[in-house]
N, C-alpha and C. Protein backbone atom coordinates (compact mmCIF):
# COMPACT_ATOMS: atom_id res chain seq x y z
N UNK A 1 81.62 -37.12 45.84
CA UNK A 1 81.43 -35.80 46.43
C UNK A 1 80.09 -35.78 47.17
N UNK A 2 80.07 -35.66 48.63
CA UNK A 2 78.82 -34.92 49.42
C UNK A 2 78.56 -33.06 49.35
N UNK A 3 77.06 -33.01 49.07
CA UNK A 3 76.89 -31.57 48.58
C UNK A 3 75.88 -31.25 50.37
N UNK A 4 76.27 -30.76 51.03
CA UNK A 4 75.47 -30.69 52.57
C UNK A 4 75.20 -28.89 52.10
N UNK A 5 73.88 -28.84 52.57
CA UNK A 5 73.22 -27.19 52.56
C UNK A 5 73.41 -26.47 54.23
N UNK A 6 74.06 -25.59 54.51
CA UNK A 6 74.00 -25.42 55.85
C UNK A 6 73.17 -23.90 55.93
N UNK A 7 71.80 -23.58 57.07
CA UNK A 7 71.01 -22.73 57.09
C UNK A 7 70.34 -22.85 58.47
N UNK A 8 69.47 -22.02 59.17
CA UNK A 8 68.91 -21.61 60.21
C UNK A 8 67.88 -20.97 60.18
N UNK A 9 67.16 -20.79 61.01
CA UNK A 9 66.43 -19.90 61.21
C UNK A 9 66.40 -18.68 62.07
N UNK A 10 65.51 -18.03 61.26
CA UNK A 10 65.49 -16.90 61.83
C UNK A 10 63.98 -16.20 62.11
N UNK A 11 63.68 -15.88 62.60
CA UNK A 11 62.31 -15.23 63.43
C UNK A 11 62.89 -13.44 63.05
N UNK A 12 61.68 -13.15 62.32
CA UNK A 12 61.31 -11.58 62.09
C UNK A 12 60.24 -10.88 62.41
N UNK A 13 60.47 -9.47 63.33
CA UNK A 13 59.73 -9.41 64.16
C UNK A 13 59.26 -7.82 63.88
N UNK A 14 58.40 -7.45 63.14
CA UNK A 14 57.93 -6.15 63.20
C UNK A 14 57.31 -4.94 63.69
N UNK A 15 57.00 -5.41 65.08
CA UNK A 15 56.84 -4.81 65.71
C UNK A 15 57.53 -5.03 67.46
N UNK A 16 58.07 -4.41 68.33
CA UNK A 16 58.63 -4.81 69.45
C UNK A 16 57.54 -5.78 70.33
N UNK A 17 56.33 -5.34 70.29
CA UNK A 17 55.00 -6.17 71.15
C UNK A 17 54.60 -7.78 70.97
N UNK A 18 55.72 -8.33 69.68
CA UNK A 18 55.52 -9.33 69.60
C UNK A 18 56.25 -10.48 70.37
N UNK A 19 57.40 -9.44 70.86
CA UNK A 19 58.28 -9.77 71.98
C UNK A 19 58.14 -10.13 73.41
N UNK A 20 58.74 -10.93 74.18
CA UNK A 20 58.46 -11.20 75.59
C UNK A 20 59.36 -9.81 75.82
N UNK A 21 58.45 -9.86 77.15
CA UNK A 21 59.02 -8.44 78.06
C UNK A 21 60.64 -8.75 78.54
N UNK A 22 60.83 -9.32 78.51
CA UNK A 22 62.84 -9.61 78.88
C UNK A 22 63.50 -9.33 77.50
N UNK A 23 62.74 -9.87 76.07
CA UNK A 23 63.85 -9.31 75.08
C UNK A 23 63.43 -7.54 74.60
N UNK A 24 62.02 -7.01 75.04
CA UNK A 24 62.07 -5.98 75.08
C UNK A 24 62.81 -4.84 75.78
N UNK A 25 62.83 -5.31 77.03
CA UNK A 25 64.09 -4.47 77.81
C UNK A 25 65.65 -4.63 77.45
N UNK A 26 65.77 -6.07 76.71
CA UNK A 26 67.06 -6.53 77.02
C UNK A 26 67.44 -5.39 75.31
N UNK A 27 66.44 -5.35 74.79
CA UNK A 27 67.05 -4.53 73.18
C UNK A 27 66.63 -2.89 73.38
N UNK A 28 66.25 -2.64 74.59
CA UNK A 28 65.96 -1.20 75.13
C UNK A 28 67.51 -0.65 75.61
N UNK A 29 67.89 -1.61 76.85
CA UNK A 29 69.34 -1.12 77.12
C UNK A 29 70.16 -1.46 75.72
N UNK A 30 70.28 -2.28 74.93
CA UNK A 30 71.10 -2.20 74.08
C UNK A 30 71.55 -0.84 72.88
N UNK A 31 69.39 -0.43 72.79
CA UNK A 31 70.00 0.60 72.50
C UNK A 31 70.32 1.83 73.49
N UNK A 32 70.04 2.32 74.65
CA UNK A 32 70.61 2.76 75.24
C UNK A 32 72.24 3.28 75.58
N UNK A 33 72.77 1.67 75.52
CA UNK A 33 74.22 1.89 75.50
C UNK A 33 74.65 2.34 74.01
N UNK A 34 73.96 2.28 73.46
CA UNK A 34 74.44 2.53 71.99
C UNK A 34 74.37 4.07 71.89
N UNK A 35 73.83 4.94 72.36
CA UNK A 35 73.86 6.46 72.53
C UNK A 35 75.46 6.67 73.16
N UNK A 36 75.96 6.28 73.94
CA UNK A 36 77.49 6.39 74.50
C UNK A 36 78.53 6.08 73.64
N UNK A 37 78.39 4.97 72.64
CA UNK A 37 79.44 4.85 71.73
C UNK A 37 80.21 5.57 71.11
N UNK A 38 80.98 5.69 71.10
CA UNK A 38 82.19 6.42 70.95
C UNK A 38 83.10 5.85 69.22
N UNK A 39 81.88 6.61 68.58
CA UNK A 39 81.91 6.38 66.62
C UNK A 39 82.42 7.75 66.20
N UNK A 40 83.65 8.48 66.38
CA UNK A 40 83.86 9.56 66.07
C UNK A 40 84.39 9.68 64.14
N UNK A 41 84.36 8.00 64.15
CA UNK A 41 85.56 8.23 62.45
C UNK A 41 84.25 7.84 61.78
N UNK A 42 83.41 6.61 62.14
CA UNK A 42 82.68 5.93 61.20
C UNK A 42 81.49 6.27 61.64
N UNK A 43 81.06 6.84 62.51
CA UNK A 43 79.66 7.64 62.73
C UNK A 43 78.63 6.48 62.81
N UNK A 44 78.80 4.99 63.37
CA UNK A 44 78.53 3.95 63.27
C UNK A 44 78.21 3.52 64.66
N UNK A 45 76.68 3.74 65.20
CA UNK A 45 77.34 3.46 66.90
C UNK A 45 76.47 2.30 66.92
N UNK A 46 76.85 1.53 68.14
CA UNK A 46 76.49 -0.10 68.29
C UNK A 46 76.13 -0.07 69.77
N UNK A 47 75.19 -0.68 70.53
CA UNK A 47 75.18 -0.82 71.18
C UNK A 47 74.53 -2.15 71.47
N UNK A 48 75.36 -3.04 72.78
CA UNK A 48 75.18 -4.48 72.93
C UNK A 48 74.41 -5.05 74.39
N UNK A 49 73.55 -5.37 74.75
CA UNK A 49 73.15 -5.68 76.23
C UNK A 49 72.95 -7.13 76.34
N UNK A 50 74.06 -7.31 77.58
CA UNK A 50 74.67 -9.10 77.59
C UNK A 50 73.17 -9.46 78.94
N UNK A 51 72.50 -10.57 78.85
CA UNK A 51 71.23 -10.85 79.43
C UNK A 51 72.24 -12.51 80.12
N UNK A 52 72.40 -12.44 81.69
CA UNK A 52 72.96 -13.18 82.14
C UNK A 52 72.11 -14.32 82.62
N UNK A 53 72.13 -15.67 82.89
CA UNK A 53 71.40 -16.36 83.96
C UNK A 53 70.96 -15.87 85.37
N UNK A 54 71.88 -15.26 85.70
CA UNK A 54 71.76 -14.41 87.18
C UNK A 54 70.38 -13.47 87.02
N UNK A 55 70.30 -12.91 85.89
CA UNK A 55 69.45 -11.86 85.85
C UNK A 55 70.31 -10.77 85.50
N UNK A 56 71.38 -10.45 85.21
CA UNK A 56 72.15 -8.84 85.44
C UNK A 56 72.26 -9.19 84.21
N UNK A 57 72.14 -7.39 83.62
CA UNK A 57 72.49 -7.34 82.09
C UNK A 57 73.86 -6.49 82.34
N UNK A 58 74.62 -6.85 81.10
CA UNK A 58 75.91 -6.16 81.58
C UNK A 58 75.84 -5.35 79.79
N UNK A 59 76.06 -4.34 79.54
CA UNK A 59 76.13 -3.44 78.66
C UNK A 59 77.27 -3.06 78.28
N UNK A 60 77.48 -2.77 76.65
CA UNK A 60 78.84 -2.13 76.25
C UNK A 60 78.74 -1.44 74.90
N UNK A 61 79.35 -0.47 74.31
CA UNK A 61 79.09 -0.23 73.15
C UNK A 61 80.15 0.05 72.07
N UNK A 62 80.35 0.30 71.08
CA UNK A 62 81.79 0.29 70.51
C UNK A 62 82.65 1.63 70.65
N UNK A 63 83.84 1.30 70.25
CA UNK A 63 84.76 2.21 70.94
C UNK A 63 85.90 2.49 70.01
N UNK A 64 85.52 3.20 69.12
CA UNK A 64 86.49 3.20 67.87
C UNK A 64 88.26 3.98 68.29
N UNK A 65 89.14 3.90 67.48
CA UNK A 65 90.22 4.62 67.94
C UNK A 65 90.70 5.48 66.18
N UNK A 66 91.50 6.14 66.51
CA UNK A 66 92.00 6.97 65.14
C UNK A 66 93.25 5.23 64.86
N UNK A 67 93.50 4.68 65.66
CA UNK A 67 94.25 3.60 64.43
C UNK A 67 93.24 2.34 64.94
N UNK A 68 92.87 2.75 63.44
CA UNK A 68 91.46 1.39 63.79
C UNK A 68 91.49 -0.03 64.44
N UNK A 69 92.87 -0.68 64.37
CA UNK A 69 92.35 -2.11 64.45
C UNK A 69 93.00 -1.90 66.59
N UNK A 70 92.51 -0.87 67.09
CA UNK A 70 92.23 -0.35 68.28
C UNK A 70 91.23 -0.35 68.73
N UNK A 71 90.50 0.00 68.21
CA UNK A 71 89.06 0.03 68.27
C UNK A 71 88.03 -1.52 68.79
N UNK A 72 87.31 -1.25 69.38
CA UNK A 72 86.95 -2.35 69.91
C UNK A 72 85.03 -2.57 69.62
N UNK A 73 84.77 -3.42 69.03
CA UNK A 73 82.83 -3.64 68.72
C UNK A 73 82.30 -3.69 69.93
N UNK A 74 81.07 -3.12 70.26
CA UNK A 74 80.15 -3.27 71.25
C UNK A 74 79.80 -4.59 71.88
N UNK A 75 80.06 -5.63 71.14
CA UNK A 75 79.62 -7.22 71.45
C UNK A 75 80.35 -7.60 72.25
N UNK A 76 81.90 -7.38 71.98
CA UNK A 76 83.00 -8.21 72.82
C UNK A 76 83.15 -7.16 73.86
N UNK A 77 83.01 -5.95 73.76
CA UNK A 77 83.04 -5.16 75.13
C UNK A 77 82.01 -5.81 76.04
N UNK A 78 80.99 -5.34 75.55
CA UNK A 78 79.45 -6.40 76.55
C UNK A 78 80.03 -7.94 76.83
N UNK A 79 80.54 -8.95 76.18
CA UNK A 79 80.61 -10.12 76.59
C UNK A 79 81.97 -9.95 77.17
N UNK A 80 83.13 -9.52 76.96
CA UNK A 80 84.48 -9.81 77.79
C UNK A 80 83.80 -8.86 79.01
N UNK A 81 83.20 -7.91 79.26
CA UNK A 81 83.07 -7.54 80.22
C UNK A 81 82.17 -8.31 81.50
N UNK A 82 81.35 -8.83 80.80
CA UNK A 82 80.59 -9.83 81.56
C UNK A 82 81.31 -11.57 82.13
N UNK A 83 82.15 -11.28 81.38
CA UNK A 83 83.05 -12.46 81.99
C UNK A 83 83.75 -11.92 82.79
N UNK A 84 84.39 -11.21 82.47
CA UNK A 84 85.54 -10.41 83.72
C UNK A 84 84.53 -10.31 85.01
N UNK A 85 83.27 -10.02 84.84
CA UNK A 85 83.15 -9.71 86.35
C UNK A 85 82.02 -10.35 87.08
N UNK A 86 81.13 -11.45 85.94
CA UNK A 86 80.59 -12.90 85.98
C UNK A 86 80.66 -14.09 85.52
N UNK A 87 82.23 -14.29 86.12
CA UNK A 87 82.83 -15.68 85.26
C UNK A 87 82.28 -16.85 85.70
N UNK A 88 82.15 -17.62 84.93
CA UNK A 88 81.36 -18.77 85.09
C UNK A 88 79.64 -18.98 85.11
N UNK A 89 79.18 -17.34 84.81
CA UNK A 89 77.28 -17.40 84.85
C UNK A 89 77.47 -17.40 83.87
N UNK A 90 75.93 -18.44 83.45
CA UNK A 90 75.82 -18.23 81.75
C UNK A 90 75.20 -17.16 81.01
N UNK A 91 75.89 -17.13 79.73
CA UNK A 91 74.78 -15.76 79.43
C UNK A 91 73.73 -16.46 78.34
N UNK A 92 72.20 -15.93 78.55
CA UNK A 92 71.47 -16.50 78.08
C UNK A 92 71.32 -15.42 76.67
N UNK A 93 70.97 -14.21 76.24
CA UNK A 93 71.23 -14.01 74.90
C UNK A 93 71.77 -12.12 75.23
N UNK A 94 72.24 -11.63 73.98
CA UNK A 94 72.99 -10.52 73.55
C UNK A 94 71.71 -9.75 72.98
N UNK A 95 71.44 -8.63 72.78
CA UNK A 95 70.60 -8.23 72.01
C UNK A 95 71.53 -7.13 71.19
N UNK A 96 71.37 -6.45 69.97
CA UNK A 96 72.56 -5.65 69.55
C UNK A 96 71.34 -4.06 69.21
N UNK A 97 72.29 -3.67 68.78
CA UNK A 97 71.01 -2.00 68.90
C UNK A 97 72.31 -0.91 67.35
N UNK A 98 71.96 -0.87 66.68
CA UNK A 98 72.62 -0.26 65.60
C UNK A 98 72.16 1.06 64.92
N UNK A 99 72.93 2.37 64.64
CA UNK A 99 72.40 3.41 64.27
C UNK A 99 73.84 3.91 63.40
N UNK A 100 73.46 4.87 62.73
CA UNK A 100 74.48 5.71 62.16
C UNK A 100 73.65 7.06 61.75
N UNK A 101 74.69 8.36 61.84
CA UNK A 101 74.37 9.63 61.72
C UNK A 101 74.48 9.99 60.30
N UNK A 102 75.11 8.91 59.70
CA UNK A 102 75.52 9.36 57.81
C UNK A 102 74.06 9.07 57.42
N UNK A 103 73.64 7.95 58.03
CA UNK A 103 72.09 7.18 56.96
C UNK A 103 71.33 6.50 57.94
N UNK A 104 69.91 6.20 57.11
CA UNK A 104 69.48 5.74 57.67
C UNK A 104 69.16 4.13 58.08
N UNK A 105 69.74 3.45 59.09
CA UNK A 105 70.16 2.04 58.83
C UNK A 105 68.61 1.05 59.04
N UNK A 106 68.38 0.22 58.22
CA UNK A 106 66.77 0.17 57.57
C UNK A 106 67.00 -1.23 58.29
N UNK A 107 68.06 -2.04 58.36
CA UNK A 107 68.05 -3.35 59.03
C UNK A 107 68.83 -3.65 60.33
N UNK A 108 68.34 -4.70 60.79
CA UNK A 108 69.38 -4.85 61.84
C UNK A 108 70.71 -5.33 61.93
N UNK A 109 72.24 -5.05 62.32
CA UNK A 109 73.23 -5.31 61.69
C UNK A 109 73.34 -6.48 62.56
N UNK A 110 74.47 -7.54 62.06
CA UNK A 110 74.85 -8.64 62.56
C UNK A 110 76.14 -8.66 63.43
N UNK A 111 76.16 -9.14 64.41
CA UNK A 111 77.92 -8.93 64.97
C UNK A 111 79.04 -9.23 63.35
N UNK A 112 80.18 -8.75 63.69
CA UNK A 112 80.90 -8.95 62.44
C UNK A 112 81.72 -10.31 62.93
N UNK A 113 82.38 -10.76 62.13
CA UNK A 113 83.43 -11.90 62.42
C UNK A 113 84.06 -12.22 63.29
N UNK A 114 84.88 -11.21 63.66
CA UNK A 114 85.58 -11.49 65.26
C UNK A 114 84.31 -11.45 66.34
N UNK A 115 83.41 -10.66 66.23
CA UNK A 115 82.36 -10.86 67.54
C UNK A 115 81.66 -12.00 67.03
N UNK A 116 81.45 -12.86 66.42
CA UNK A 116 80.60 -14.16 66.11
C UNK A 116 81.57 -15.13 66.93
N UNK A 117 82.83 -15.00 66.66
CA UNK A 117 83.77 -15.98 67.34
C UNK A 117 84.23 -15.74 68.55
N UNK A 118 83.49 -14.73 68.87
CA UNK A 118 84.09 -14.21 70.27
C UNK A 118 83.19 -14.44 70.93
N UNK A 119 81.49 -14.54 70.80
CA UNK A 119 80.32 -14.84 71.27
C UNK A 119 80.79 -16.61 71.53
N UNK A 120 80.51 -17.24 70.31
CA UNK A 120 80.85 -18.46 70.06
C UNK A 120 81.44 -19.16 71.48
N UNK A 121 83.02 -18.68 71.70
CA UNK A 121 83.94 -19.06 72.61
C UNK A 121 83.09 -19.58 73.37
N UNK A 122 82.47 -18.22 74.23
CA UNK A 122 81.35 -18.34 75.46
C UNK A 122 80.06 -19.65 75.21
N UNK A 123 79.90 -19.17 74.22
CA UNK A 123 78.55 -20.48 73.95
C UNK A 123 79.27 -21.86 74.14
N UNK A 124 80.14 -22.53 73.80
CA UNK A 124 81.05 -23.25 73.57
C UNK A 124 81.47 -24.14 75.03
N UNK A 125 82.12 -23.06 75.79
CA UNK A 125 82.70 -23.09 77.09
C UNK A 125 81.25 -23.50 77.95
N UNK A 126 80.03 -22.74 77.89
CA UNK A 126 78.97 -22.75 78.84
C UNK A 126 78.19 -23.81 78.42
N UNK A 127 78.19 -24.68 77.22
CA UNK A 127 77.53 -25.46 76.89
C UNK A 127 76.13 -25.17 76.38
N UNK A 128 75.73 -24.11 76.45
CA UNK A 128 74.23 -23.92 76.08
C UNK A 128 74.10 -22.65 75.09
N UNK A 129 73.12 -22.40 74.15
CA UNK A 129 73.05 -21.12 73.35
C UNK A 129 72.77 -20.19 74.26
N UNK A 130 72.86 -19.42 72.86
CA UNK A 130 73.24 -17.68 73.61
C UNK A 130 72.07 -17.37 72.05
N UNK A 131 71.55 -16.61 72.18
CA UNK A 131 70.19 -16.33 71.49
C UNK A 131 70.76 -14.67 71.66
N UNK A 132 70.32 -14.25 70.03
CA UNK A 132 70.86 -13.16 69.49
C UNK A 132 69.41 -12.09 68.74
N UNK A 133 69.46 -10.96 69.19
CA UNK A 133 68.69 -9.96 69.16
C UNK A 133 69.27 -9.03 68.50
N UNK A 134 68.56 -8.74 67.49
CA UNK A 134 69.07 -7.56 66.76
C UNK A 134 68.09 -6.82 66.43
N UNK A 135 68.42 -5.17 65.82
CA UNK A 135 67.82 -3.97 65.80
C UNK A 135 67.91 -2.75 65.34
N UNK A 136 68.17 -2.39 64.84
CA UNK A 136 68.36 -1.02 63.96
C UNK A 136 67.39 0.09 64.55
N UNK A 137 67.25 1.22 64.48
CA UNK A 137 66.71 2.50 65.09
C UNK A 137 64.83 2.08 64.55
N UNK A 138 64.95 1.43 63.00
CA UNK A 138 63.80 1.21 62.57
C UNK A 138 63.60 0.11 61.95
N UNK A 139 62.68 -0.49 61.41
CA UNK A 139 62.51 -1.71 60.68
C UNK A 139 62.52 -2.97 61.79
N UNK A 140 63.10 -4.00 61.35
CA UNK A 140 62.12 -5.31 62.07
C UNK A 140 63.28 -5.14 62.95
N UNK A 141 62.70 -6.93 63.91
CA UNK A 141 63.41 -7.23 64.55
C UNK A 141 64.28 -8.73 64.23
N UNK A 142 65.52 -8.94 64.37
CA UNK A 142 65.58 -10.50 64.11
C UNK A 142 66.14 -11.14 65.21
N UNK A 143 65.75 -12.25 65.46
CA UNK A 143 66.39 -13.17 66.34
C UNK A 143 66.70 -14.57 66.42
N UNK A 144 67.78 -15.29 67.00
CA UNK A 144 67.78 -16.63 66.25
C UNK A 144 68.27 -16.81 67.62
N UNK A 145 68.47 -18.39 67.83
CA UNK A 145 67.89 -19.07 68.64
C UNK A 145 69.85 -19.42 69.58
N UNK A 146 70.80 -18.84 68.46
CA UNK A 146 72.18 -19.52 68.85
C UNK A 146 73.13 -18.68 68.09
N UNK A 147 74.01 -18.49 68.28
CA UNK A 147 75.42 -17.57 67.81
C UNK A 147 75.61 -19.20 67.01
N UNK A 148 75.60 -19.83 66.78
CA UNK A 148 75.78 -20.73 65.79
C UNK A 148 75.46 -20.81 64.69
N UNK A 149 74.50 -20.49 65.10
CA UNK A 149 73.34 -20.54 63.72
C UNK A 149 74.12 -19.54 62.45
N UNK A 150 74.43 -18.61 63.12
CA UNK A 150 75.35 -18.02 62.31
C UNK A 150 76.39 -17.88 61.87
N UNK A 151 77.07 -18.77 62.41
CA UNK A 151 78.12 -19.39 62.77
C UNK A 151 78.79 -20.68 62.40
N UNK A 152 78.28 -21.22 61.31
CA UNK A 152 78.64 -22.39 61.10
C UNK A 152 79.85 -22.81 60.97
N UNK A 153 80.30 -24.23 61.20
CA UNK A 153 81.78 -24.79 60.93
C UNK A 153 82.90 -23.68 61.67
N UNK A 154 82.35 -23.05 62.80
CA UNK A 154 83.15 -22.82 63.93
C UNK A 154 84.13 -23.04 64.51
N UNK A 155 85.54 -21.97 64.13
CA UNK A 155 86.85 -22.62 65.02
C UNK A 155 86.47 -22.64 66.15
N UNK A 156 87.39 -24.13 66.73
CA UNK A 156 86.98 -24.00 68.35
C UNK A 156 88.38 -24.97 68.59
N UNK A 157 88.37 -24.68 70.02
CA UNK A 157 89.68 -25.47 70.50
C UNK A 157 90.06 -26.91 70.52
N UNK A 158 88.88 -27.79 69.92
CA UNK A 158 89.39 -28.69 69.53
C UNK A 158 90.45 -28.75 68.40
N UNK A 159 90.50 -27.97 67.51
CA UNK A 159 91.35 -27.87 66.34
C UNK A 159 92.67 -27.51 67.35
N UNK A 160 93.10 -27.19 67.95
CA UNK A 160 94.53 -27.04 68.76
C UNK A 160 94.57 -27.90 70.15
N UNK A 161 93.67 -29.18 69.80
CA UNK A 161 93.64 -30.35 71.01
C UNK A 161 93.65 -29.97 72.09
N UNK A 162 92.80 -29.45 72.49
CA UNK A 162 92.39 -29.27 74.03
C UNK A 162 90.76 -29.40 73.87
N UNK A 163 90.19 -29.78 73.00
CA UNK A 163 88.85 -30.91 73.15
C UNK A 163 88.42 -31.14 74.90
């Protein structure tokens, strides 16, 4: 039996000033778009700002429905949207922006499962990381260097041979 530890890093950031001025703006619009979200059941709003090679940030935020698995996360809105209408630029990182009206959310939330693998795809396809920003209304900041990182042992299309 091989026992392998799999882990990453992560950079915590307590104040925004410790930040370069591109991930400060880029987690400004994120939360921005996150005021538009459309959290009417779970009072849960997200907001995502996609930071392209080009320079254009493309923004999205979540979009819940009364039959939930309708509903769509702020991440894959921001990234399918940025493909739809800059296919083939790379995107260099996501920043995420998280609030809720029930409580007060003290950390920054993580994309959930389907948006890790939905980020992933893109990282995957473009060959290079995608560097992830996160944020809550208060408390730190975190950021890591790759949607991998979080991501470990990643389906990807080699498992259905197209490698």
């Amino acid at each position: 039996m091989e026992k392998r530890k799999i882990g990453f890093e992560l950079f915590i950031f307590d104040d925004e000033a410790e930040l370069s001025q591109n991930d400060r703006k880029l987690l400004q619009d994120a939360a921005e778009a996150r005021e538009n979200a459309y959290a009417p059941y779970s009072k849960f709003k997200v907001g995502a700002a996609v930071l392209l090679e080009n320079g254009e940030v493309v923004i999205g935020n979540n979009q819940e429905n009364a039959s939930y698995p309708s509903g769509l996360c702020a991440e894959r809105v921001a990234i399918f949207h940025a493909g739809a209408k800059y296919p083939g630029v790379t995107i260099k990182s996501v920043a995420i922006s998280a609030s809720s009206s029930k409580h007060e959310v003290e950390e920054p939330a993580a994309p959930c499962g389907n948006c890790r693998q939905s980020i992933m795809e893109y990282e995957q396809k473009q060959n290079s990381p995608i560097s992830l920003l996160l944020r809550s209304e208060k408390g730190p900041i975190y950021k890591c260097n790759s949607i991998a990182d979080i991501l470990p042992l990643a389906f990807n299309s080699s498992f259905l041979g197209d490698s």
